[in-house]
Protein backbone atom coordinates (compact mmCIF):
# COMPACT_ATOMS: atom_id res chain seq x y z
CA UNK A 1 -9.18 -11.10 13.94
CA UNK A 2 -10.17 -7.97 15.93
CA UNK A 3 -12.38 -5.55 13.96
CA UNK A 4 -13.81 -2.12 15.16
CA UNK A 5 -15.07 0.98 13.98
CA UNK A 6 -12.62 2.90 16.50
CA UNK A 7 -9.44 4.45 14.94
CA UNK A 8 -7.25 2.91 17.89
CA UNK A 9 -7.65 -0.19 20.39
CA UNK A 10 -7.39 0.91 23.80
CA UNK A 11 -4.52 -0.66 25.99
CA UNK A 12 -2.97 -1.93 22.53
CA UNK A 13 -0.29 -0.54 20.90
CA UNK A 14 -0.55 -0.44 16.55
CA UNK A 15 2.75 -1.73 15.62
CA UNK A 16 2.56 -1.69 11.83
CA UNK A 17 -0.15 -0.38 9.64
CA UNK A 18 -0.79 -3.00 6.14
CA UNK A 19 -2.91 -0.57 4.24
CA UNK A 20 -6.45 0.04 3.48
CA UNK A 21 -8.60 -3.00 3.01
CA UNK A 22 -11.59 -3.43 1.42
CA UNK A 23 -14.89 -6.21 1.03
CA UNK A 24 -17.78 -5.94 -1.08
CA UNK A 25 -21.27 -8.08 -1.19
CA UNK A 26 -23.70 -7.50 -4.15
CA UNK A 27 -26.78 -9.56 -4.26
CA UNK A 28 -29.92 -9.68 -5.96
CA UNK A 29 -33.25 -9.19 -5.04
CA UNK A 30 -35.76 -12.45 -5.63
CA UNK A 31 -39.18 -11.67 -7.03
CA UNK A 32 -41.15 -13.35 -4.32
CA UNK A 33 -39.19 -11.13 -1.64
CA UNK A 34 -39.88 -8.25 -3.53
CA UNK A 35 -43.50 -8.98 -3.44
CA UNK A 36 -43.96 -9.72 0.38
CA UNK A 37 -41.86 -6.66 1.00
CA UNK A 38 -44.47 -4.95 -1.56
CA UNK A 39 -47.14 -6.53 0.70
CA UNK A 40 -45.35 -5.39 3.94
CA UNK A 41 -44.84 -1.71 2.83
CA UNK A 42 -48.44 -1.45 2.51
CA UNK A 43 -50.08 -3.25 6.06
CA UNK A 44 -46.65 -2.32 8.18
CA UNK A 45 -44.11 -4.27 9.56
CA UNK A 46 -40.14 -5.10 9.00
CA UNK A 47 -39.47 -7.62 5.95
CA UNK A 48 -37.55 -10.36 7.14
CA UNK A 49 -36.55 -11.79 3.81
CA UNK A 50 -34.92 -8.05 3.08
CA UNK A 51 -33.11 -7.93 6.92
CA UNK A 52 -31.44 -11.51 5.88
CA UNK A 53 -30.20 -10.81 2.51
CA UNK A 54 -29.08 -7.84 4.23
CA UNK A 55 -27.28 -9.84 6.96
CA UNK A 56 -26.01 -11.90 4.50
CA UNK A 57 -24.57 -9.54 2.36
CA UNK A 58 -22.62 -7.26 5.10
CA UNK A 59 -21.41 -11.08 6.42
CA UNK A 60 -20.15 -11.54 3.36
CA UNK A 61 -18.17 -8.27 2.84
CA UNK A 62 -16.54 -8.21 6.37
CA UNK A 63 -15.30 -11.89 5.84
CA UNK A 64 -13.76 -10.85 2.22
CA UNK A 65 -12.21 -7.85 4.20
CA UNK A 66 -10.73 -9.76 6.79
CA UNK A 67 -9.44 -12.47 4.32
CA UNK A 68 -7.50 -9.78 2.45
CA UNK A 69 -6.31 -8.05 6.03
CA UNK A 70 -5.14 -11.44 7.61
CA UNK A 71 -3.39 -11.67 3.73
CA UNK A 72 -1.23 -8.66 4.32
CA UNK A 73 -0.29 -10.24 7.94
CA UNK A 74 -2.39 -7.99 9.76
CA UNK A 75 -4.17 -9.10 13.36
CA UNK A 76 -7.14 -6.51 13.05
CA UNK A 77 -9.09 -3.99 11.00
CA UNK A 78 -9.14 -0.46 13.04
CA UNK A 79 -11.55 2.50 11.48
CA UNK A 80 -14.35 0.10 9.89
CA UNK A 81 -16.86 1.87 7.87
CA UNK A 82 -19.90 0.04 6.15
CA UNK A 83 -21.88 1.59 3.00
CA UNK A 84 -25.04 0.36 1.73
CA UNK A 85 -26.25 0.93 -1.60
CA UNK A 86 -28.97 -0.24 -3.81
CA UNK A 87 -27.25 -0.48 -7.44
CA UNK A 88 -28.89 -1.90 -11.01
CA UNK A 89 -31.89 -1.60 -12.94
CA UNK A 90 -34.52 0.01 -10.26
CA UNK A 91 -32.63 -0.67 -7.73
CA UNK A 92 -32.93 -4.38 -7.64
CA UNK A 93 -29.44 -5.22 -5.79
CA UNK A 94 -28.13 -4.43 -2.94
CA UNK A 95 -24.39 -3.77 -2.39
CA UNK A 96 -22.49 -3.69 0.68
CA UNK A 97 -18.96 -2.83 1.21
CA UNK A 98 -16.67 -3.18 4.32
CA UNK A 99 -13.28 -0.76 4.48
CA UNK A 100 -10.64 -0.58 7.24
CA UNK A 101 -6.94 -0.06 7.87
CA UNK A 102 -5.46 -3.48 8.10
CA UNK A 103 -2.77 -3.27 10.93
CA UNK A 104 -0.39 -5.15 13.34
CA UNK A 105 -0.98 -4.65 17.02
CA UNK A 106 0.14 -5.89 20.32
């Protein structure tokens, strides 16, 4: 399935637009990570633990979008837009969430 933050897809023609479609990812933070990201803050550097749950989590909300595009008989997801947010007590989970307009192209 063709996904893209574009609007159109160039030298394709839309055929059919399915509707807006949506994915979301929440996941929790794990003590431990929160302590060597703690530990990074402080002496510098980019916390790996944090970038994969991160990966992980926008992974997971693009698949869940697709799924429910492909559902409605779409080929591709045109006007993409990811959001991150932190949500719960402090902060402590991160959310991601995919939207798109499912559509038919050619």
């Amino acid at each position: 399935m063709l996904v893209t933050t574009t609007d159109n897809l160039e030298g394709k023609q839309i055929t059919e637009y399915k509707g807006l479609v949506v994915g979301e990812a929440i996941l929790g933070a794990n003590v431990f990570k929160d302590l060597f990201a703690s530990i990074r803050d402080i002496v510098g550097g980019r916390s790996g633990a944090y970038e994969q749950e991160l990966e992980k989590a926008r992974g997971i909300a693009l698949s869940e979008m697709q799924a429910k595009a492909q559902y409605l008989g779409a080929n591709a997801v045109v006007g993409v837009d990811l959001d991150y947010e932190t949500v719960g007590q402090g902060g402590s989970m991160l959310m991601v969430t995919a939207a798109g307009t499912a559509v038919v192209y050619r």
